[in-house]
PDB file of N, CA and C in Angstrom:
ATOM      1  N   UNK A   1     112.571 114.727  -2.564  1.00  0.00           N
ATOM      2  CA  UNK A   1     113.701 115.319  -1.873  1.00  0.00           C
ATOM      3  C   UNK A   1     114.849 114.324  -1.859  1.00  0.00           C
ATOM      4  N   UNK A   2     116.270 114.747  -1.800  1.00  0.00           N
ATOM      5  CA  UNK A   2     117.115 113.763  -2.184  1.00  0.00           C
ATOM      6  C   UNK A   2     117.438 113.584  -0.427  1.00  0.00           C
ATOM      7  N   UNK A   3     118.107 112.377  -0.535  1.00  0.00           N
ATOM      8  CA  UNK A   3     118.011 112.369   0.904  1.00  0.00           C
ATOM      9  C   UNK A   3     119.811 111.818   0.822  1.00  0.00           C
ATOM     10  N   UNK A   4     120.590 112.876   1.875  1.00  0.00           N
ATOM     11  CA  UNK A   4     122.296 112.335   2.197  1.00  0.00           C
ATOM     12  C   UNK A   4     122.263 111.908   2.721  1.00  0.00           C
ATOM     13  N   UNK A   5     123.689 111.138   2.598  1.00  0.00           N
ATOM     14  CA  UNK A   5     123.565 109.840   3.864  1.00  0.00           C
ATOM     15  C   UNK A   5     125.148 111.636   4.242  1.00  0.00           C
ATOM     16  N   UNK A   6     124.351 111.250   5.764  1.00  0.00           N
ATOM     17  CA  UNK A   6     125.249 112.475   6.717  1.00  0.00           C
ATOM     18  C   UNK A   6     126.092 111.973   7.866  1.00  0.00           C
ATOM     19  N   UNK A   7     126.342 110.576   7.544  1.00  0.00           N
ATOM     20  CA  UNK A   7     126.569 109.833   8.812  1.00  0.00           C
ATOM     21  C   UNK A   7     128.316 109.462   9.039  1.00  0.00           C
ATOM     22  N   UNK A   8     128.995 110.629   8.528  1.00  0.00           N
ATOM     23  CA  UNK A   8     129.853 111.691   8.817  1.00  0.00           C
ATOM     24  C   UNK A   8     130.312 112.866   8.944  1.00  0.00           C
ATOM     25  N   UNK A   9     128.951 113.620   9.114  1.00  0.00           N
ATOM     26  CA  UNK A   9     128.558 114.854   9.464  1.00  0.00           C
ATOM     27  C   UNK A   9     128.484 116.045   7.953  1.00  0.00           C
ATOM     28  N   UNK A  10     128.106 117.378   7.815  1.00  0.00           N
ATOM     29  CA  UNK A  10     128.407 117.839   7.028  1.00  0.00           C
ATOM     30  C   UNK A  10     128.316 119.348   8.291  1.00  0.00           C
ATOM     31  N   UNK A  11     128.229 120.381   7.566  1.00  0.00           N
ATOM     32  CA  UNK A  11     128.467 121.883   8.104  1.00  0.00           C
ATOM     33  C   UNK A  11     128.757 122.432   7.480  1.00  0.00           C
ATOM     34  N   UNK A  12     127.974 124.281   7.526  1.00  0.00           N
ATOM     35  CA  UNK A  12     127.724 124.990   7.007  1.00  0.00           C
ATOM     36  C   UNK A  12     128.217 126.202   7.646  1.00  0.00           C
ATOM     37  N   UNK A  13     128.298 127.288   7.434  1.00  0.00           N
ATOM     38  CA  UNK A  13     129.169 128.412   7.816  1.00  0.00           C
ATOM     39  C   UNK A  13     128.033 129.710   7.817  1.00  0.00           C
ATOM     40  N   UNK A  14     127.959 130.160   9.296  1.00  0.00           N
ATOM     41  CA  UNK A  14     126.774 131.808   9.213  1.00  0.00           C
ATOM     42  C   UNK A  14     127.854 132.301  10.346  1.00  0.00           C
ATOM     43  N   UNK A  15     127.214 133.753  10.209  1.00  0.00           N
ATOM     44  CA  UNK A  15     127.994 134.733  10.539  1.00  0.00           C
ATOM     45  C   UNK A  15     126.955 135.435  11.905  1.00  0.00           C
ATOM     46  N   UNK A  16     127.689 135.669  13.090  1.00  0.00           N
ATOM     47  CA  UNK A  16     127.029 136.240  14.231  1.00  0.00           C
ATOM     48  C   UNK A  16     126.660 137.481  14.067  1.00  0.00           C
ATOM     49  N   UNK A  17     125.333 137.919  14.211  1.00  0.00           N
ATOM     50  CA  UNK A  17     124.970 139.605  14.981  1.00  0.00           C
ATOM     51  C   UNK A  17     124.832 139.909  16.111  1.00  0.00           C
ATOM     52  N   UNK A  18     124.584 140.909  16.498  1.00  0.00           N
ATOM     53  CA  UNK A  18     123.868 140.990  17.297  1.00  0.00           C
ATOM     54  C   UNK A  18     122.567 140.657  17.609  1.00  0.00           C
ATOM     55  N   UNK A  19     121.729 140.741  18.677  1.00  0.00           N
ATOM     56  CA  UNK A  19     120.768 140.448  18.853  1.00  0.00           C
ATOM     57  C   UNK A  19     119.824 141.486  19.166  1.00  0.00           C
ATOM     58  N   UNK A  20     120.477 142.625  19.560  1.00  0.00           N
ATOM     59  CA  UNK A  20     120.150 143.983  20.318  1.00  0.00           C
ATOM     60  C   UNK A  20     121.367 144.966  20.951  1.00  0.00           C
ATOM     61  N   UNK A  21     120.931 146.112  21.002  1.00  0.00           N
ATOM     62  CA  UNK A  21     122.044 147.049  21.716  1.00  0.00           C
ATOM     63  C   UNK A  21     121.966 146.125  22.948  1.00  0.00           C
ATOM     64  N   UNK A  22     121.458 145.920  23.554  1.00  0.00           N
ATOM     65  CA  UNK A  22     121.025 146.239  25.000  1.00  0.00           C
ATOM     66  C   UNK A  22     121.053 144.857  25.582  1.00  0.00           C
ATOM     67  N   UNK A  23     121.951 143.833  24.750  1.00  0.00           N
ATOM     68  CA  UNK A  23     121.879 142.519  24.956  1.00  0.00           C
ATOM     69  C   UNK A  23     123.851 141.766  24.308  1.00  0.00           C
ATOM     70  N   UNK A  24     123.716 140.935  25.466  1.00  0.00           N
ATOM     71  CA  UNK A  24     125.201 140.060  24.986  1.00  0.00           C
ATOM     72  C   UNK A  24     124.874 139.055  23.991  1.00  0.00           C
ATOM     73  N   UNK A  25     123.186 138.444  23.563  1.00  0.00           N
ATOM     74  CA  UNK A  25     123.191 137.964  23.080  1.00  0.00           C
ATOM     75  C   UNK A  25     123.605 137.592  21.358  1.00  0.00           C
ATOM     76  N   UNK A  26     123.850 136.758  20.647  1.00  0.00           N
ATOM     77  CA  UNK A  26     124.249 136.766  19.332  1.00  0.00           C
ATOM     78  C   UNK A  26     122.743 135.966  18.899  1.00  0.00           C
ATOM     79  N   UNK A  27     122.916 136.015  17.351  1.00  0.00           N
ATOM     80  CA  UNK A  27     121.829 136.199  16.257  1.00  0.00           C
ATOM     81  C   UNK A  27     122.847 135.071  15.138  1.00  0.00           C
ATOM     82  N   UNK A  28     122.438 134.317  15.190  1.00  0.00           N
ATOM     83  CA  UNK A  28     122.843 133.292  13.884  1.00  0.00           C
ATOM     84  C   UNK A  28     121.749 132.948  12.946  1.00  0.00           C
ATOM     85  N   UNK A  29     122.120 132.784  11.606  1.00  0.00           N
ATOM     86  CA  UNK A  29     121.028 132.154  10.536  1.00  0.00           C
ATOM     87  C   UNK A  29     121.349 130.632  10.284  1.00  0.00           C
ATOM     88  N   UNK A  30     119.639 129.980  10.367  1.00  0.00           N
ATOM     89  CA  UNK A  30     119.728 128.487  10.334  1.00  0.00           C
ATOM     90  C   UNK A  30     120.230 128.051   8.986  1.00  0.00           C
ATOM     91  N   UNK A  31     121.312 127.691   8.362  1.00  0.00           N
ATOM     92  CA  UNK A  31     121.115 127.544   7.155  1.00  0.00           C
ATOM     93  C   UNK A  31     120.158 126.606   6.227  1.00  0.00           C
ATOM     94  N   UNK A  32     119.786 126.540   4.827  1.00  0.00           N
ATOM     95  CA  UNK A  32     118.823 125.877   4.603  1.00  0.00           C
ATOM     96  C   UNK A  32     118.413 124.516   4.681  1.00  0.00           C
ATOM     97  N   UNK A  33     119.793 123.821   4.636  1.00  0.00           N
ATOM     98  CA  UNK A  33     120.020 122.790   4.569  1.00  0.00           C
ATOM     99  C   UNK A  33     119.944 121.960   5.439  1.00  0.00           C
ATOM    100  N   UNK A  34     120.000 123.085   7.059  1.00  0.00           N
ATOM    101  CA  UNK A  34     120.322 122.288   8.472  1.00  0.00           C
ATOM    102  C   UNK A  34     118.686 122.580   8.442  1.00  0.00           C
ATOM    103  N   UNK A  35     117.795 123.863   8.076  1.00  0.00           N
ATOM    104  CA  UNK A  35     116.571 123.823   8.654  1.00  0.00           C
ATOM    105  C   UNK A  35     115.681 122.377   7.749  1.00  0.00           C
ATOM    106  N   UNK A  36     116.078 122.357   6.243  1.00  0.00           N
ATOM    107  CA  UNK A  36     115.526 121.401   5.734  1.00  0.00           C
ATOM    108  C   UNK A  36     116.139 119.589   6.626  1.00  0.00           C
ATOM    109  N   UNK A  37     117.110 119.696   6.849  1.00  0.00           N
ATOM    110  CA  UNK A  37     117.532 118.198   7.485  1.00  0.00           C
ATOM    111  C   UNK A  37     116.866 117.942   8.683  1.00  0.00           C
ATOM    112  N   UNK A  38     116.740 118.737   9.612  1.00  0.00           N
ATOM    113  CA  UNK A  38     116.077 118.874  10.265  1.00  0.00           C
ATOM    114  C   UNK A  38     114.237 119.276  10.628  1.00  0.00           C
ATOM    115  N   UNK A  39     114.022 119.307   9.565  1.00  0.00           N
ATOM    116  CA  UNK A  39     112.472 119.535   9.349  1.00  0.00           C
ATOM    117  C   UNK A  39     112.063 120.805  10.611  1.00  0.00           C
ATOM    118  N   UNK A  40     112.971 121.734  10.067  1.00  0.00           N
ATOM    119  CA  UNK A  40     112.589 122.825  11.318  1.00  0.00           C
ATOM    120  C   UNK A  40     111.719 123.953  10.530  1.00  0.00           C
ATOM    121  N   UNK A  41     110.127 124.210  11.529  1.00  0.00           N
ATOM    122  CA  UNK A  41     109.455 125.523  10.968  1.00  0.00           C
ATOM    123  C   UNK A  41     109.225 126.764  11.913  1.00  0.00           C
ATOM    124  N   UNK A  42     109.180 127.748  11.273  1.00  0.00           N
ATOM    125  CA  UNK A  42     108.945 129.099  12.561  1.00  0.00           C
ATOM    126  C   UNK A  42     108.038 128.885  13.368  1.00  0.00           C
ATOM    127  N   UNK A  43     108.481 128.860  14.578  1.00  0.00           N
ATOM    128  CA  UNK A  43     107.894 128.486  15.696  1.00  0.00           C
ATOM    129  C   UNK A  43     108.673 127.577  16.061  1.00  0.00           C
ATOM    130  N   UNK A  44     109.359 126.635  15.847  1.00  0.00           N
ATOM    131  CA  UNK A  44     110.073 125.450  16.542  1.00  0.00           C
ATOM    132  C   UNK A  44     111.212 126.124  17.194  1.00  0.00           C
ATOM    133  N   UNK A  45     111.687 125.420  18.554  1.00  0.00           N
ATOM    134  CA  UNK A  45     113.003 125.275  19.173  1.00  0.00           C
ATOM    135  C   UNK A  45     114.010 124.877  18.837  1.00  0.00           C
ATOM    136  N   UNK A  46     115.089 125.585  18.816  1.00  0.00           N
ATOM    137  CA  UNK A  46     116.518 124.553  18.838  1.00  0.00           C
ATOM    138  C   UNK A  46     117.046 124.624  20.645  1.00  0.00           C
ATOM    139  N   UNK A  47     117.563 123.146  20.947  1.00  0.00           N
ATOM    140  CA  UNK A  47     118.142 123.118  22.439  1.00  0.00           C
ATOM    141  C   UNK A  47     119.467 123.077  22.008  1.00  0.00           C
ATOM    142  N   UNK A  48     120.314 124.034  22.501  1.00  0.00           N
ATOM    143  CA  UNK A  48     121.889 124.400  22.496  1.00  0.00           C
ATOM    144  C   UNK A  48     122.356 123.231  23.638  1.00  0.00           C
ATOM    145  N   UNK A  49     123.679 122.611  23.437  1.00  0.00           N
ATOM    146  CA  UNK A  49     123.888 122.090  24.412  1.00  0.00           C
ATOM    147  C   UNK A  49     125.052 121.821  24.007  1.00  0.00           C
ATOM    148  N   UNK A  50     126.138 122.609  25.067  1.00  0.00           N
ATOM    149  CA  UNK A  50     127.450 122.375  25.028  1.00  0.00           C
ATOM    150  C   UNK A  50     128.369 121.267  25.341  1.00  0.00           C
ATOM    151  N   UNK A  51     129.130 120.604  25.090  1.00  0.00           N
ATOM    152  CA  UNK A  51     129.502 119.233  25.697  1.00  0.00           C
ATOM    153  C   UNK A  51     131.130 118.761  25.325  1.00  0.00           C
ATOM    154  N   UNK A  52     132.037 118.876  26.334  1.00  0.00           N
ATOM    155  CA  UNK A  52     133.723 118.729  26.114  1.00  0.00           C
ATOM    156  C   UNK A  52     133.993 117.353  25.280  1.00  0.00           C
ATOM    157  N   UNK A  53     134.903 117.865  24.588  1.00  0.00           N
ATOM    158  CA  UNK A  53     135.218 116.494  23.772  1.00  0.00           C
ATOM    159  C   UNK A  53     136.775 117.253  23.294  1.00  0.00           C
ATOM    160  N   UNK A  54     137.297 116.413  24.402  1.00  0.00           N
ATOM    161  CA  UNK A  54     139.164 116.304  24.358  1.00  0.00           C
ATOM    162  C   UNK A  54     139.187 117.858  24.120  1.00  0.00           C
ATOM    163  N   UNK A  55     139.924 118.906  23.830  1.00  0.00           N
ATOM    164  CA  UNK A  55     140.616 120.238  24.271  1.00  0.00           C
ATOM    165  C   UNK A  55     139.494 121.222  23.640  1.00  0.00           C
ATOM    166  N   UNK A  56     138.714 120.087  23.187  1.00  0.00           N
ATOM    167  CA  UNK A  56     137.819 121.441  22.030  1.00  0.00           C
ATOM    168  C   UNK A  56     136.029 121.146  23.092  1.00  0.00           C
ATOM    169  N   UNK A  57     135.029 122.022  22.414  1.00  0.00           N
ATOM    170  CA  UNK A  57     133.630 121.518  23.035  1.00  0.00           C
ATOM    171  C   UNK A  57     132.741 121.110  21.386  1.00  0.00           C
ATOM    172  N   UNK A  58     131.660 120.791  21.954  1.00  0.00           N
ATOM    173  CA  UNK A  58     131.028 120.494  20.708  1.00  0.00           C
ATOM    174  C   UNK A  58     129.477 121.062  21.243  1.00  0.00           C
ATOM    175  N   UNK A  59     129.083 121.197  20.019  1.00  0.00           N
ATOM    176  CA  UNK A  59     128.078 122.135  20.170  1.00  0.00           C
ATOM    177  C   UNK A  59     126.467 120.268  19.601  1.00  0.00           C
ATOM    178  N   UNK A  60     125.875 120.109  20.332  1.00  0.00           N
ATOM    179  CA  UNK A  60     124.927 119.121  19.799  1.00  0.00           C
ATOM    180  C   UNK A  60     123.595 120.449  19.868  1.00  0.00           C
ATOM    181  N   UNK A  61     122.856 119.980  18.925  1.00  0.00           N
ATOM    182  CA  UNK A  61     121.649 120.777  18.497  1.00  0.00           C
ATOM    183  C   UNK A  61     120.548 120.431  18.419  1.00  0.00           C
ATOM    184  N   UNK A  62     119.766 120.393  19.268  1.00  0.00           N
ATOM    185  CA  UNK A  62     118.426 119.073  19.254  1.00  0.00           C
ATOM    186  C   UNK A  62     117.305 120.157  18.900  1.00  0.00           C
ATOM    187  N   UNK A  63     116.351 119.902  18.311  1.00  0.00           N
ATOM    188  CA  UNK A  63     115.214 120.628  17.273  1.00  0.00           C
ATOM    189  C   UNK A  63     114.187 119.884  18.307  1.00  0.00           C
ATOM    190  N   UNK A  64     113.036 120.888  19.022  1.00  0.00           N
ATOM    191  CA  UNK A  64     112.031 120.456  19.441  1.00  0.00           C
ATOM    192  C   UNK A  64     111.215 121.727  18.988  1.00  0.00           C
ATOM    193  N   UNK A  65     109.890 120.466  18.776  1.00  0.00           N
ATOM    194  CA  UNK A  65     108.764 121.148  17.683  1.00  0.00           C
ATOM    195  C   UNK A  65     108.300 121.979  18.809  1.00  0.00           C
ATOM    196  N   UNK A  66     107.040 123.429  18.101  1.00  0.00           N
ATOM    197  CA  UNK A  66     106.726 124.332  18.711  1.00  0.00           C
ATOM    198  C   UNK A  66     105.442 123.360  19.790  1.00  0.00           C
ATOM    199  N   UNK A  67     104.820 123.773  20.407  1.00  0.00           N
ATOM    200  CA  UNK A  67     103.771 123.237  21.208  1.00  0.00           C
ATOM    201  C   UNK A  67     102.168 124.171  20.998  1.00  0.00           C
ATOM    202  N   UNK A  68     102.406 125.090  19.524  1.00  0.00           N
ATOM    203  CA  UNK A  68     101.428 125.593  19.360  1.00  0.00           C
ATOM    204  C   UNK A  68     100.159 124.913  19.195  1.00  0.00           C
ATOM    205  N   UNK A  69      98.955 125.336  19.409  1.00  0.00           N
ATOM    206  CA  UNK A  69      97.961 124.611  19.662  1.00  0.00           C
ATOM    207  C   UNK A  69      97.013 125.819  18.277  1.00  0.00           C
ATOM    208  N   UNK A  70      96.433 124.581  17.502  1.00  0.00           N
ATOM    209  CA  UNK A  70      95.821 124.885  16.270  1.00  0.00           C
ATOM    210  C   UNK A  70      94.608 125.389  16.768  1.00  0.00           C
ATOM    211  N   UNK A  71      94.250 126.478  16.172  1.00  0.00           N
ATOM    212  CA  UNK A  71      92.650 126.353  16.572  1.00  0.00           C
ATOM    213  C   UNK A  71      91.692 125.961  15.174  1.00  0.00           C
TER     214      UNK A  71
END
């Protein structure tokens, strides 16, 4: 795997759905690149966490693994 140096960020562009009639929530796709940089698999968490930075916010994205238990 090639490995970037990202240590001026990169970003990728998805488009919101819905989530349900019956919900305010939105529906984004991980793109591949953020799920591969991140070593994210179905079942894992992403923690949203909003945070002000001068007139704009920033969105930080912390990946915590699932807590499934193997049998």
């Amino acid at each position: 795997m090639e490995v970037q140096d990202i240590s001026m960020g990169f970003g990728e562009r998805t488009v919101l759905t819905k989530a349900n009639d019956k919900s305010y929530s939105l529906r984004a796709t991980v793109p591949k690149g953020i799920v591969s940089h991140l070593d994210l698999k179905e079942g894992d968490y992403i923690r949203w966490v909003l945070k002000p930075s001068g007139k704009r916010f920033r969105v930080e994205v912390i990946p915590e693994k699932s807590k499934k238990v193997k049998k």
